[in-house]
C-alpha atoms as a PDB file:
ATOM      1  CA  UNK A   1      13.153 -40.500 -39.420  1.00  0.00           C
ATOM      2  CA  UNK A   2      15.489 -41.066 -42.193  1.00  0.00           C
ATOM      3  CA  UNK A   3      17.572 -44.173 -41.282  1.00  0.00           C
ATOM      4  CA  UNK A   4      21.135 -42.199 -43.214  1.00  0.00           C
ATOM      5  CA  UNK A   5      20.153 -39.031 -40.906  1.00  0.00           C
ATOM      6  CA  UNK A   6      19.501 -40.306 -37.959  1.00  0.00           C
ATOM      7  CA  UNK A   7      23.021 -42.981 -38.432  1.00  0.00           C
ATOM      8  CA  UNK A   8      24.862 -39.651 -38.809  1.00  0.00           C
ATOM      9  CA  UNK A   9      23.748 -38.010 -35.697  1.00  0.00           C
ATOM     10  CA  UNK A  10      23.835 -41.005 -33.741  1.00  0.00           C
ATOM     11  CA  UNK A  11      27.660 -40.991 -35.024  1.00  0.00           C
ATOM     12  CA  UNK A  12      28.702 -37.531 -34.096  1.00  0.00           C
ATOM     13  CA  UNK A  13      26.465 -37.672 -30.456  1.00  0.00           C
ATOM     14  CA  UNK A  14      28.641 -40.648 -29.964  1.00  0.00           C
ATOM     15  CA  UNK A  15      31.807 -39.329 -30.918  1.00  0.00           C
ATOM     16  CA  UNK A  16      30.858 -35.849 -29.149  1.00  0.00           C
ATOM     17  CA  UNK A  17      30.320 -38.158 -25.729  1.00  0.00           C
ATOM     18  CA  UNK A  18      33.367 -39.876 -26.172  1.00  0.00           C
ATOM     19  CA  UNK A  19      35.377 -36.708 -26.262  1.00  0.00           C
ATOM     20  CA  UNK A  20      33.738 -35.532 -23.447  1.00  0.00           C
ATOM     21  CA  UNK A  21      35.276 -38.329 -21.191  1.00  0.00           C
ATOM     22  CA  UNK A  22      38.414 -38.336 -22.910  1.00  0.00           C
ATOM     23  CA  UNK A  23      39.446 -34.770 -22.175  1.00  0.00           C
ATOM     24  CA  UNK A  24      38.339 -35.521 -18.769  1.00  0.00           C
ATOM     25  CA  UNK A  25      40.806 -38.762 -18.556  1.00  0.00           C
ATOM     26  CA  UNK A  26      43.618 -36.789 -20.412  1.00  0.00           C
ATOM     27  CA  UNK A  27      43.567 -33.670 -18.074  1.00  0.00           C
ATOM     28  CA  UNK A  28      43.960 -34.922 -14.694  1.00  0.00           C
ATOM     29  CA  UNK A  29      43.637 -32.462 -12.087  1.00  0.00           C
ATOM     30  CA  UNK A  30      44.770 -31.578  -8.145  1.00  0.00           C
ATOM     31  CA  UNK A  31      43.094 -30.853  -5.510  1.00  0.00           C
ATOM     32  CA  UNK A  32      44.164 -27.965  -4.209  1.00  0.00           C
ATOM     33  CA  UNK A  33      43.530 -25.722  -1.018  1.00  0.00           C
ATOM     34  CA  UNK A  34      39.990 -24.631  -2.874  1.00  0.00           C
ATOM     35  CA  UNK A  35      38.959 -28.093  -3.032  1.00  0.00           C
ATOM     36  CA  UNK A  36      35.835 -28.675  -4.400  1.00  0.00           C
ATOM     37  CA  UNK A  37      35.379 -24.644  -4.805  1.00  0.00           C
ATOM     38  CA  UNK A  38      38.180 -24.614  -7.297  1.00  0.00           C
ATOM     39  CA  UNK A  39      36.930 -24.069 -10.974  1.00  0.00           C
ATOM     40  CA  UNK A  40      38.571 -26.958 -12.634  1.00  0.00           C
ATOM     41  CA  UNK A  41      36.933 -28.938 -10.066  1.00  0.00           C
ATOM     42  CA  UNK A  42      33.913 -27.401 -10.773  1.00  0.00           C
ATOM     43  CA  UNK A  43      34.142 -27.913 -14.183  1.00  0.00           C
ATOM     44  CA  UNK A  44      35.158 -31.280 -14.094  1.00  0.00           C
ATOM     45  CA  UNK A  45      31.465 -31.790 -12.335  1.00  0.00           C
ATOM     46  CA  UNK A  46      29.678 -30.101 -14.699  1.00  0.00           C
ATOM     47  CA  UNK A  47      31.123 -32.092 -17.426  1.00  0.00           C
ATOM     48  CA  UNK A  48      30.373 -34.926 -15.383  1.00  0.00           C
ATOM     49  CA  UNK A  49      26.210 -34.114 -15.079  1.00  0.00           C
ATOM     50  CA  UNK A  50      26.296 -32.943 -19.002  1.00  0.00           C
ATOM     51  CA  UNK A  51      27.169 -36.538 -20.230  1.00  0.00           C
ATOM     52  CA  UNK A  52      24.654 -37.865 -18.140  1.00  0.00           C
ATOM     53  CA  UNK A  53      21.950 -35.903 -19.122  1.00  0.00           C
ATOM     54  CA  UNK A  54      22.917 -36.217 -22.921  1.00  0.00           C
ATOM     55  CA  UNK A  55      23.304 -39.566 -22.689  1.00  0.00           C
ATOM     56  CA  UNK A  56      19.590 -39.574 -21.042  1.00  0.00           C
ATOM     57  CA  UNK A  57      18.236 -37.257 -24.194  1.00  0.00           C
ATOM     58  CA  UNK A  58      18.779 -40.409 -26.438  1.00  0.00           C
ATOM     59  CA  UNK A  59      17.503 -42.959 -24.307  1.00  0.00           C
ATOM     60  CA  UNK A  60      14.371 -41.324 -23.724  1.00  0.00           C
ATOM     61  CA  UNK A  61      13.943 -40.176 -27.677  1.00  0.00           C
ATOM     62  CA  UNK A  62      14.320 -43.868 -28.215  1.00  0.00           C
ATOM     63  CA  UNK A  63      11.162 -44.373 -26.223  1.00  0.00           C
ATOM     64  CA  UNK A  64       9.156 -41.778 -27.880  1.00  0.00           C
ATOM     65  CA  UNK A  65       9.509 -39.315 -25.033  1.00  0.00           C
ATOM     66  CA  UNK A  66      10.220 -36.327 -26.843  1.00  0.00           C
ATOM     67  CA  UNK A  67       9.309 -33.603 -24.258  1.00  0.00           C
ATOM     68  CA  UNK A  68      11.100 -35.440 -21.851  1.00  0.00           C
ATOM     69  CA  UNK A  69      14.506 -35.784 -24.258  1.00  0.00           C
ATOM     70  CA  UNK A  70      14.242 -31.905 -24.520  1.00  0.00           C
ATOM     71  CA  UNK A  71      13.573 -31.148 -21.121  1.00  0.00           C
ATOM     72  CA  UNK A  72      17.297 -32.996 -20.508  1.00  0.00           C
ATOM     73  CA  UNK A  73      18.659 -30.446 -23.341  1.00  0.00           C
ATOM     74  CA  UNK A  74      17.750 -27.626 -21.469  1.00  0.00           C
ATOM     75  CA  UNK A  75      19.789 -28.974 -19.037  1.00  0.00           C
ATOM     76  CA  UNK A  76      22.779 -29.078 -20.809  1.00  0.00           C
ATOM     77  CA  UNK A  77      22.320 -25.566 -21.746  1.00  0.00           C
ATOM     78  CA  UNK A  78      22.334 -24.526 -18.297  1.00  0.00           C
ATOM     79  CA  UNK A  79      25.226 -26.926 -17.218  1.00  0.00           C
ATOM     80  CA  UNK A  80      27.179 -25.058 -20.191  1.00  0.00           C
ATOM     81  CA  UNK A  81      26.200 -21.412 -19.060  1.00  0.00           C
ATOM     82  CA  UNK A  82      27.505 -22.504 -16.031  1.00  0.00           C
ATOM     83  CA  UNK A  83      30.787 -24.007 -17.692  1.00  0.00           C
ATOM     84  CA  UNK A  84      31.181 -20.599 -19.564  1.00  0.00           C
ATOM     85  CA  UNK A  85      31.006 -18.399 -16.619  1.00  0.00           C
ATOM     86  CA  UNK A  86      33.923 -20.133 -14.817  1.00  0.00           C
ATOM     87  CA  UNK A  87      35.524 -19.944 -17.516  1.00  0.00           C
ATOM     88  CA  UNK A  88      35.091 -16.132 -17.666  1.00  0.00           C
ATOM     89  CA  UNK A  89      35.457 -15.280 -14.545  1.00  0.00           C
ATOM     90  CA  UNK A  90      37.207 -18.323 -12.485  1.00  0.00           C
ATOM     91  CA  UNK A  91      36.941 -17.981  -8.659  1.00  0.00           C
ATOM     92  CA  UNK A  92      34.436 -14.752  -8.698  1.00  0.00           C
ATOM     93  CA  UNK A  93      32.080 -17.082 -10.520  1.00  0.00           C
ATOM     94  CA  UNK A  94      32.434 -20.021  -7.891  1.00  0.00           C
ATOM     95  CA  UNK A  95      31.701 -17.268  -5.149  1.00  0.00           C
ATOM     96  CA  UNK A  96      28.533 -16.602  -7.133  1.00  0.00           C
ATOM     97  CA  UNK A  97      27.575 -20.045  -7.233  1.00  0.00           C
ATOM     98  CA  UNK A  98      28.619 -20.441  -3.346  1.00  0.00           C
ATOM     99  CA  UNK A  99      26.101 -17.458  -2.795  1.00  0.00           C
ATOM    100  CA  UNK A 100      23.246 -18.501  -5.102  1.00  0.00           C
ATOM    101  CA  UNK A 101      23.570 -22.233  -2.892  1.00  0.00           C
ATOM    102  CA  UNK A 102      23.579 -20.196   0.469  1.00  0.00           C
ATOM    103  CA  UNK A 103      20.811 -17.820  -0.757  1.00  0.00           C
ATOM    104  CA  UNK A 104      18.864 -21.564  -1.907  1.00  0.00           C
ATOM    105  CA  UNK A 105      19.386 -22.892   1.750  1.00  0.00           C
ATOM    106  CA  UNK A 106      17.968 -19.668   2.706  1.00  0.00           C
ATOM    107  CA  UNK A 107      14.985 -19.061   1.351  1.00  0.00           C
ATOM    108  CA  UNK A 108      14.181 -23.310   1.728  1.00  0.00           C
ATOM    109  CA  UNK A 109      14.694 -22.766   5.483  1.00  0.00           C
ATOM    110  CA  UNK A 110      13.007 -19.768   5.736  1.00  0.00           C
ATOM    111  CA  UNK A 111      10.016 -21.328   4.116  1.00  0.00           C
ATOM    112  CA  UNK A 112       9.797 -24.222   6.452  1.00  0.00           C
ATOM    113  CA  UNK A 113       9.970 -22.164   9.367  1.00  0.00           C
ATOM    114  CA  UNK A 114       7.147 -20.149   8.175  1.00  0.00           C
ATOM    115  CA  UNK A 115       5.033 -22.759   7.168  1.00  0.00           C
ATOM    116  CA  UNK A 116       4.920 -24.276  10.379  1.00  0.00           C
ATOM    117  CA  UNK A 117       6.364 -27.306   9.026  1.00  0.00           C
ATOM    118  CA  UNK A 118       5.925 -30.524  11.151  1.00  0.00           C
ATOM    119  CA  UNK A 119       9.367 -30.402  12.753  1.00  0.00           C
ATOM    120  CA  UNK A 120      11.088 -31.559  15.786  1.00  0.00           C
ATOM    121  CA  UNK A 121      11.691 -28.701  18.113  1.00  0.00           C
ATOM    122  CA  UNK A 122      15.793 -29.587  17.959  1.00  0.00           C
ATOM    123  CA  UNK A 123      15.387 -29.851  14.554  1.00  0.00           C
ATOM    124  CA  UNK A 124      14.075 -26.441  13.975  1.00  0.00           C
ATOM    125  CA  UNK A 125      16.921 -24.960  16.121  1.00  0.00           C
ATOM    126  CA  UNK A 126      19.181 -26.674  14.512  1.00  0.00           C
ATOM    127  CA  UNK A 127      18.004 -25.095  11.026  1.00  0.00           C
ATOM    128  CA  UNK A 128      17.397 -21.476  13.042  1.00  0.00           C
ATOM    129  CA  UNK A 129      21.416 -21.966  13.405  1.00  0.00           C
ATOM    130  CA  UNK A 130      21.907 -22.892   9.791  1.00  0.00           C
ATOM    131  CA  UNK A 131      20.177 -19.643   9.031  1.00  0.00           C
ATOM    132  CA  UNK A 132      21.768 -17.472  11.414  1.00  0.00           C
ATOM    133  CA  UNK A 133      25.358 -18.821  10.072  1.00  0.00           C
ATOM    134  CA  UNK A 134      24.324 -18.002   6.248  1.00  0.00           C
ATOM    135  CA  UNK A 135      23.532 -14.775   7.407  1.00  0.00           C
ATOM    136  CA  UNK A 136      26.913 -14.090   8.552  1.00  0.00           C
ATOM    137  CA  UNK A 137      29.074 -15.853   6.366  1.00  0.00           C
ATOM    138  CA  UNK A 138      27.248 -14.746   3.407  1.00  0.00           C
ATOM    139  CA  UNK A 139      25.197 -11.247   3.878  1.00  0.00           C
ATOM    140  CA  UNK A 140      25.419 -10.840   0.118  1.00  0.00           C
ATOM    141  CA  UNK A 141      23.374 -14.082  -0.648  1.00  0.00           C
ATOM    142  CA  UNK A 142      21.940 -13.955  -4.008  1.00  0.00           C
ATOM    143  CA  UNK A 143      20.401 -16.390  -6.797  1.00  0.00           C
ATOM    144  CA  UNK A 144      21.986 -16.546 -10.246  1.00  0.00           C
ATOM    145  CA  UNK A 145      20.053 -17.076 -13.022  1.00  0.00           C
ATOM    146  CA  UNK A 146      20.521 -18.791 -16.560  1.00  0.00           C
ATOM    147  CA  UNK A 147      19.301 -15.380 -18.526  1.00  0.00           C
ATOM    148  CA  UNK A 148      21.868 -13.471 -16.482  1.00  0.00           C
ATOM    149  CA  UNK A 149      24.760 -16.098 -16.690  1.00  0.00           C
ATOM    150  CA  UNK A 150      24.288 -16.544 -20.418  1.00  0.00           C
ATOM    151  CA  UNK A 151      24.089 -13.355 -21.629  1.00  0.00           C
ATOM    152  CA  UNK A 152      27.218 -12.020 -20.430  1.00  0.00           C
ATOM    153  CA  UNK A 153      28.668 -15.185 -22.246  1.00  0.00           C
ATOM    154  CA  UNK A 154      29.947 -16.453 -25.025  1.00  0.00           C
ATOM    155  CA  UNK A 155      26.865 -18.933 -25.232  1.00  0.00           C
ATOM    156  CA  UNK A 156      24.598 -16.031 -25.172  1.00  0.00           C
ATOM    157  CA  UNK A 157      22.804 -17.451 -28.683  1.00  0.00           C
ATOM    158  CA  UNK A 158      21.809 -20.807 -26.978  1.00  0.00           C
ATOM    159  CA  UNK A 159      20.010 -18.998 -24.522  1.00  0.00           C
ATOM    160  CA  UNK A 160      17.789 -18.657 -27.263  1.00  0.00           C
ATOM    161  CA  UNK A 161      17.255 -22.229 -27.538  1.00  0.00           C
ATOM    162  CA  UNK A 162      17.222 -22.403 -23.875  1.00  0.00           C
ATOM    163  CA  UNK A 163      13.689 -20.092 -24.117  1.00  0.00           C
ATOM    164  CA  UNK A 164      12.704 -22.714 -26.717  1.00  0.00           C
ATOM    165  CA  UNK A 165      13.005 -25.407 -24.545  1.00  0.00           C
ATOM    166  CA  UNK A 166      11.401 -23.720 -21.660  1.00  0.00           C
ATOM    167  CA  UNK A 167       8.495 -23.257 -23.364  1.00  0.00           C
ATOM    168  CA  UNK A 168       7.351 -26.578 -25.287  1.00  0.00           C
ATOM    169  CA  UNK A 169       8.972 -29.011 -22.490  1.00  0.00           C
ATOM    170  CA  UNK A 170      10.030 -28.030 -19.066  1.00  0.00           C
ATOM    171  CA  UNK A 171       6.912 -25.929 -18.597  1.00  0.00           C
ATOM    172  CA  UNK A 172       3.074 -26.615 -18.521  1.00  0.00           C
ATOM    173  CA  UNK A 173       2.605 -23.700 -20.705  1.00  0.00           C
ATOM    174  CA  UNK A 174      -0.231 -23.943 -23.120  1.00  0.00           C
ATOM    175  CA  UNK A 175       2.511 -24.309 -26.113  1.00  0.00           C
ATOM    176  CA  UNK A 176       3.733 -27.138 -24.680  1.00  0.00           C
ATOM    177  CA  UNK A 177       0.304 -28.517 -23.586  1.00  0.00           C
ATOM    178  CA  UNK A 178      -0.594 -28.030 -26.849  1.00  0.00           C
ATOM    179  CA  UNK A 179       1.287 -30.951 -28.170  1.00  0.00           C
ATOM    180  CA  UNK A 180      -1.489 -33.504 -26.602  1.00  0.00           C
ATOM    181  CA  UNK A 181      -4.311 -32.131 -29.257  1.00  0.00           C
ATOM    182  CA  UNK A 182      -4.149 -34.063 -31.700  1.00  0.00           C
ATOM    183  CA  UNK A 183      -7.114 -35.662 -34.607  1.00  0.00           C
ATOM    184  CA  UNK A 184      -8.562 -39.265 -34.739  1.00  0.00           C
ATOM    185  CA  UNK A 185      -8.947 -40.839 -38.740  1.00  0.00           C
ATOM    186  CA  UNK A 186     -12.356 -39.246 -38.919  1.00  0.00           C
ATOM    187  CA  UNK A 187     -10.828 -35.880 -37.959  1.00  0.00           C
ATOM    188  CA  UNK A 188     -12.017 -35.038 -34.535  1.00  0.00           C
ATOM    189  CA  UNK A 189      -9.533 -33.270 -32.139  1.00  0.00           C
ATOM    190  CA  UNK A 190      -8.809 -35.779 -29.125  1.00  0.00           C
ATOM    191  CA  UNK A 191      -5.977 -35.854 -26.071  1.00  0.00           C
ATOM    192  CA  UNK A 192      -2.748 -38.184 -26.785  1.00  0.00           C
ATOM    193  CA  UNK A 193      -1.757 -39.087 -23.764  1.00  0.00           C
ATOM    194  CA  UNK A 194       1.754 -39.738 -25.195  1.00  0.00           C
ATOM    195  CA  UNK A 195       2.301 -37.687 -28.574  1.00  0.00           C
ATOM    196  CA  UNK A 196       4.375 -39.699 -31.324  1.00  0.00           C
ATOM    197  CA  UNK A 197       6.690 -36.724 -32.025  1.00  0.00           C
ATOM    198  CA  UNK A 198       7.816 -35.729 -36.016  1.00  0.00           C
ATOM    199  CA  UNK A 199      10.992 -36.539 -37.715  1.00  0.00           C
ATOM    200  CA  UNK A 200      11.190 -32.566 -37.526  1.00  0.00           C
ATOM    201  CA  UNK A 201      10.742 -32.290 -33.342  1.00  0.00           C
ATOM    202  CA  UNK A 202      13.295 -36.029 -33.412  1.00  0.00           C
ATOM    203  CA  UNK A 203      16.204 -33.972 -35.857  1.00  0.00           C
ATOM    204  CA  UNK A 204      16.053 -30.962 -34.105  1.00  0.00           C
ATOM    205  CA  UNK A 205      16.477 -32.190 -30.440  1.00  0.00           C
ATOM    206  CA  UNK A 206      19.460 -34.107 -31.835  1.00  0.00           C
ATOM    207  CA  UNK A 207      20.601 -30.549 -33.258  1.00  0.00           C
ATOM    208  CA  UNK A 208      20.394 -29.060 -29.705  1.00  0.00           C
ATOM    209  CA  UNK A 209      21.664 -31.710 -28.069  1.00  0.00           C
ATOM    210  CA  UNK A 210      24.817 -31.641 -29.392  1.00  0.00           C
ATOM    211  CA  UNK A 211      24.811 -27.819 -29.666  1.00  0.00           C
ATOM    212  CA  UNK A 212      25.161 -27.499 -25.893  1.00  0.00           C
ATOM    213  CA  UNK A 213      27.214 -30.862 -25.515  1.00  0.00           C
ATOM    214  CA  UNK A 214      29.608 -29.249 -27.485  1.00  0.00           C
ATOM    215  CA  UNK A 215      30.006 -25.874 -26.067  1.00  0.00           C
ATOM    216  CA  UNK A 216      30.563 -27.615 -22.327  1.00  0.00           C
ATOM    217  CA  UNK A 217      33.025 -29.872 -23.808  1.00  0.00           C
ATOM    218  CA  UNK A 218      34.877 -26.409 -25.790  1.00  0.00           C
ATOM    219  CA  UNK A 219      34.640 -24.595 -22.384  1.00  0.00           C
ATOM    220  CA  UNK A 220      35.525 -27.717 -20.098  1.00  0.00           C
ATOM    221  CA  UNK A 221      38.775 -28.546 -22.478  1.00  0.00           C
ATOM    222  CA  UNK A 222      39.720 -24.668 -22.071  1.00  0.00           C
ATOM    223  CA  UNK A 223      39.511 -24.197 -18.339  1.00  0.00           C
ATOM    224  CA  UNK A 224      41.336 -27.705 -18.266  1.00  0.00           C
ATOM    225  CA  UNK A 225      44.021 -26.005 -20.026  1.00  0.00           C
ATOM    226  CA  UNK A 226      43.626 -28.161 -22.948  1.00  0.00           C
ATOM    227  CA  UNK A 227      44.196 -32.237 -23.925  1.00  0.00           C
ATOM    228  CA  UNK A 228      44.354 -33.993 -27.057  1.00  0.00           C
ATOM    229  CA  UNK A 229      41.161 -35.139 -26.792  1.00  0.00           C
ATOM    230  CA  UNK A 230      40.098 -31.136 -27.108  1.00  0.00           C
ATOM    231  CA  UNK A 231      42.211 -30.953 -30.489  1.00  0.00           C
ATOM    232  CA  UNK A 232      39.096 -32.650 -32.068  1.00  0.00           C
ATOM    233  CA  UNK A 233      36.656 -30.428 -31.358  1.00  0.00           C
ATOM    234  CA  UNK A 234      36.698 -28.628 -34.809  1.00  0.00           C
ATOM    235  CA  UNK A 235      36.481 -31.467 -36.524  1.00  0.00           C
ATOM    236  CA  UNK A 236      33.364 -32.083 -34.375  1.00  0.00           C
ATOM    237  CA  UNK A 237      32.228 -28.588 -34.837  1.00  0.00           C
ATOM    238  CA  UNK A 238      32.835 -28.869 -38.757  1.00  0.00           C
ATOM    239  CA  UNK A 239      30.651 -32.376 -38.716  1.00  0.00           C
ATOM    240  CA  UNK A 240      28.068 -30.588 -36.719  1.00  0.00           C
ATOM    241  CA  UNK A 241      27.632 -27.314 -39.140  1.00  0.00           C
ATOM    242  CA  UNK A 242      27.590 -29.994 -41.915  1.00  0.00           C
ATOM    243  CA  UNK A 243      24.174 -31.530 -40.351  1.00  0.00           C
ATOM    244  CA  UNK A 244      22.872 -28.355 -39.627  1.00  0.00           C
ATOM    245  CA  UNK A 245      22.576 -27.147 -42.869  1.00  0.00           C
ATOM    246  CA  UNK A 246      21.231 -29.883 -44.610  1.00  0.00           C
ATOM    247  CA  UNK A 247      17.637 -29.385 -45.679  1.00  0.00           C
ATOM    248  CA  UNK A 248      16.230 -31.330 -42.928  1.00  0.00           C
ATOM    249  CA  UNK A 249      17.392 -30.003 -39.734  1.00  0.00           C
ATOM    250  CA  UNK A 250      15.819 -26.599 -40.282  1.00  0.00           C
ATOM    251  CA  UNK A 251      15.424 -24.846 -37.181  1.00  0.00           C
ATOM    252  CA  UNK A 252      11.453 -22.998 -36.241  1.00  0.00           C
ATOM    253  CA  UNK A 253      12.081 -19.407 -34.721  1.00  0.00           C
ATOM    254  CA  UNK A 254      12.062 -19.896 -30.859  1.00  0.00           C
ATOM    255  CA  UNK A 255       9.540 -18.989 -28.952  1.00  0.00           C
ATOM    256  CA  UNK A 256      10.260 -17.170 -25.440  1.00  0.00           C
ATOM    257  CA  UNK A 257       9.790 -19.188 -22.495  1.00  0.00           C
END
């Protein structure tokens, strides 16, 4: 990879992370009667797990682990559909994400039950009583999903990428076993264990990367009600648009996952 290209992305992921943390230092927040159900507080976590996870995307493309780097992106995707529908729809989105958690209990404890899972006999009545109560409290219980969160967002286009991702990393599909063919010097088709990935695959999980880093940090700063950390976000967004279009950080069409 081209040492000028990848100095600039380095650069703006590093600047990008840094703003994440500052509008999280410069918009301090109370805990109110919601608690932890509040959307701020919400957000605050999932602004917390999306600098983890992009800071883990560069680690592991420093290693050579591609798939693994991408896999990480798709994460942030999700963490920022997530981010965008609190910040559509504010408490009726936490009570979705309260019942997609109760319906996840649910179906985990139904499961075990009907396996016939090695439990202790109090410890099967004591998750018969865990099911019985998320019954009650939540009769509604249902799973959200990152198609149906995203769409009805304003990140709606990175669900796109999302698909991408889905298929040539987080999935054994045959796209992204497909990676592992590759050709010895005489030009026979063997299995890499570990593919070296292209400057191509390298510039474009940067691209993504900071794609969804910066929409959770845009939607984070906004249900924060804004810092001046967040005033720097178009400049970010301008720096970004100016990699994008150079020559080298083409996009391929995605590929539905």
């Amino acid at each position: 990879m081209d040492d000028t290209l990848k100095a600039q992305w380095s650069e703006l992921a590093n600047a990008i992370g840094q703003t994440g943390l500052d509008i999280l230092g410069g918009a301090p927040v109370t805990i109110t009667e919601k608690r932890f159900a509040d959307p701020k507080v919400l957000s605050i976590m999932l602004m917390s797990r999306s600098l983890a996870n992009f800071r883990g995307v560069f680690a592991l493309i420093e290693k050579g682990l591609i798939v693994e780097a991408r896999v990480l992106v798709r994460c942030c995707f999700e963490n920022g559909f997530w981010v965008a529908g609190l910040h559509a729809e504010g408490d009726k989105f936490v009570r979705k994400m309260l019942r997609d958690e109760a319906r996840s209990r649910q179906a985990r404890g139904e499961l075990a039950l009907s396996r016939g899972a090695a439990l202790l006999e109090h410890v099967k009545e004591r998750l018969r009583e865990q099911l019985r109560f998320i019954k009650k409290r939540w009769p509604d219980a249902k799973s959200l999903n990152p198609k149906g969160v995203a769409q009805n967002g304003p990140l709606a286009d990175g669900y796109i990428i999302y698909t991408q991702l889905s298929a040539d990393a987080a999935h054994p599909s045959v796209t992204s076993l497909n990676r592992h063919v590759g050709r010895s010097e005489n030009g026979e088709a063997i299995i890499e264990v570990v593919p070296t990935p292209s400057d191509e695959e390298i510039t474009m999980t940067w691209d993504w990367a900071c794609n969804a880093m910066l929409g959770v940090c845009v939607g984070v700063n906004q249900i924060l009600g804004g810092s001046a950390a967040g005033q720097q976000l178009n400049s970010l967004a301008d720096r970004y648009h100016a990699l994008t279009t150079q020559p080298k950080t083409k996009q391929a069409p995605p590929v539905e996952g």
